[in-house]
C-alpha atoms as a PDB file:
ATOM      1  CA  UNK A   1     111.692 -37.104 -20.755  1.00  0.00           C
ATOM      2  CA  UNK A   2     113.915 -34.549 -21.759  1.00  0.00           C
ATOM      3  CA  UNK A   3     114.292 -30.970 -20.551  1.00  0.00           C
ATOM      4  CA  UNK A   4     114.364 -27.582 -22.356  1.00  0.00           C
ATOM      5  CA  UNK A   5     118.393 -27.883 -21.892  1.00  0.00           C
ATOM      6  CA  UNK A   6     118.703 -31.393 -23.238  1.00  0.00           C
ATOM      7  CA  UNK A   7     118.880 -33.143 -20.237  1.00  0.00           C
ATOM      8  CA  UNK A   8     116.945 -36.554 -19.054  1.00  0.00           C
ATOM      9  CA  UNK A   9     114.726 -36.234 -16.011  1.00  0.00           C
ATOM     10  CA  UNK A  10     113.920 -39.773 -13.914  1.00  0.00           C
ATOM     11  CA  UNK A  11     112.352 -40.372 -10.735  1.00  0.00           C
ATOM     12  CA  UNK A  12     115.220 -40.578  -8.779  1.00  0.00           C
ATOM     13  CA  UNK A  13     117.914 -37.316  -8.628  1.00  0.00           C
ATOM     14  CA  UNK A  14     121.090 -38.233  -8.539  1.00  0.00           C
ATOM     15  CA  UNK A  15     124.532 -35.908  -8.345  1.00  0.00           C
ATOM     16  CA  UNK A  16     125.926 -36.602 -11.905  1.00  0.00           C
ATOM     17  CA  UNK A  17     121.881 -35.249 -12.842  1.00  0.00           C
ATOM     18  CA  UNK A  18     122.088 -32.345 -11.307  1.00  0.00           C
ATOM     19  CA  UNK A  19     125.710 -32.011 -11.730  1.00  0.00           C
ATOM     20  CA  UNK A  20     124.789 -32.110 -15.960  1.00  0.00           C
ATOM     21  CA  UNK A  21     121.891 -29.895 -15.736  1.00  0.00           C
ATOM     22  CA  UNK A  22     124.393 -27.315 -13.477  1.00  0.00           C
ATOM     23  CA  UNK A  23     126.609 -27.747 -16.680  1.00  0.00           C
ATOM     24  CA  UNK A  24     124.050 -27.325 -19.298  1.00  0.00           C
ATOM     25  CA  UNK A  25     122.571 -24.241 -17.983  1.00  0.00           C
ATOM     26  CA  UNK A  26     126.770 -22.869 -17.642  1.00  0.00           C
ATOM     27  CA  UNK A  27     127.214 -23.403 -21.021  1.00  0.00           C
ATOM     28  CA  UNK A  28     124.465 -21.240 -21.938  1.00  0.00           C
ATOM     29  CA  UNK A  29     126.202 -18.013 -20.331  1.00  0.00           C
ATOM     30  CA  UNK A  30     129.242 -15.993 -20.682  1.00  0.00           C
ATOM     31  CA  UNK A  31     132.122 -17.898 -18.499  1.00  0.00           C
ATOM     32  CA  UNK A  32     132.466 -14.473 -17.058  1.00  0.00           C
ATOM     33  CA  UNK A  33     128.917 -14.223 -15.701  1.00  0.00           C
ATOM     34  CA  UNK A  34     128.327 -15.533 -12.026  1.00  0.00           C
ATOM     35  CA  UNK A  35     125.154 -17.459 -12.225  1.00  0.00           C
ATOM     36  CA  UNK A  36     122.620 -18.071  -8.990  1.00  0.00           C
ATOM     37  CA  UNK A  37     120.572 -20.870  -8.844  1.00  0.00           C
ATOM     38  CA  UNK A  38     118.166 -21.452  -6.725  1.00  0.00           C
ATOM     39  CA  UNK A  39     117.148 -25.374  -5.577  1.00  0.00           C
ATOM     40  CA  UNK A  40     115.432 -26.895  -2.686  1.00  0.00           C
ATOM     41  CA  UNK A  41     118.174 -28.297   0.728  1.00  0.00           C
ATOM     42  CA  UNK A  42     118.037 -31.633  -1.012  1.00  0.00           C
ATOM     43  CA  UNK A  43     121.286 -33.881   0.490  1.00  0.00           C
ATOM     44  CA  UNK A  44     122.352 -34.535  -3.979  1.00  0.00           C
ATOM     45  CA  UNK A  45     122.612 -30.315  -4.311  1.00  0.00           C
ATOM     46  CA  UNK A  46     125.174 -30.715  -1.613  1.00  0.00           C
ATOM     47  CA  UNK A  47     127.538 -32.650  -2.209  1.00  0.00           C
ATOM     48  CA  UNK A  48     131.196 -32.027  -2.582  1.00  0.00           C
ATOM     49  CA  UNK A  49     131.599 -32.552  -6.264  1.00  0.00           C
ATOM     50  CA  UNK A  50     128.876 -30.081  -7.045  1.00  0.00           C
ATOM     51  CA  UNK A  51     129.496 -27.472  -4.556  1.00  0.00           C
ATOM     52  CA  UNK A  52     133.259 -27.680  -6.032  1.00  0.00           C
ATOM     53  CA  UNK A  53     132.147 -27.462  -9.328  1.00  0.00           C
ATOM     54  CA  UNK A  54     130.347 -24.549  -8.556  1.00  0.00           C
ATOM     55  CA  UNK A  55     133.055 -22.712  -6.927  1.00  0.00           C
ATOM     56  CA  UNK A  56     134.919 -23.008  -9.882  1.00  0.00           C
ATOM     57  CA  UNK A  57     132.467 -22.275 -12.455  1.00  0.00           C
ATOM     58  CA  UNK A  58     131.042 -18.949 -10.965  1.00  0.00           C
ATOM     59  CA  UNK A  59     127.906 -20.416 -10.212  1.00  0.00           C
ATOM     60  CA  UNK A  60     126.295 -19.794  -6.826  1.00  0.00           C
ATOM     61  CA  UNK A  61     123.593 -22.423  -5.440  1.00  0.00           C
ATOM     62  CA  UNK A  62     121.014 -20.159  -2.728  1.00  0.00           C
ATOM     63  CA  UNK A  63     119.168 -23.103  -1.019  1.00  0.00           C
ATOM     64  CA  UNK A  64     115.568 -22.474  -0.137  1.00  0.00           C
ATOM     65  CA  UNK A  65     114.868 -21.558   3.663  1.00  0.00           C
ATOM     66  CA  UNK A  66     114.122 -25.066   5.156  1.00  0.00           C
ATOM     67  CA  UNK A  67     111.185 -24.151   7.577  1.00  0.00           C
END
């Protein structure tokens, strides 16, 4: 299945997913434009390679409140 950006859903979420979906949505913006996402506390939204890429790419990830 593929979503309104291009990208491929499956069952199963994994980093490099989420990781091209983070990049899809960037390219859609002015580089100068911070961007806030918003996605759930799973373990795949944190992990160093996105969080990195993030930091670099003026793109802020607000995790949901987890109770």
């Amino acid at each position: 299945m593929r979503t309104s950006c291009g990208c491929t859903t499956s069952a199963k979420k994994h980093a490099r997913v989420v990781l091209d979906f983070l990049k899809a949505i960037r390219r859609r913006y002015p580089k100068a434009r911070r961007i806030y996402i918003v996605m759930d506390n799973l373990s795949t939204h944190k992990t160093p390679p996105i969080l990195q890429w993030c930091r670099r790419n003026q793109v802020s990830p607000v995790f949901t409140a987890t109770n």
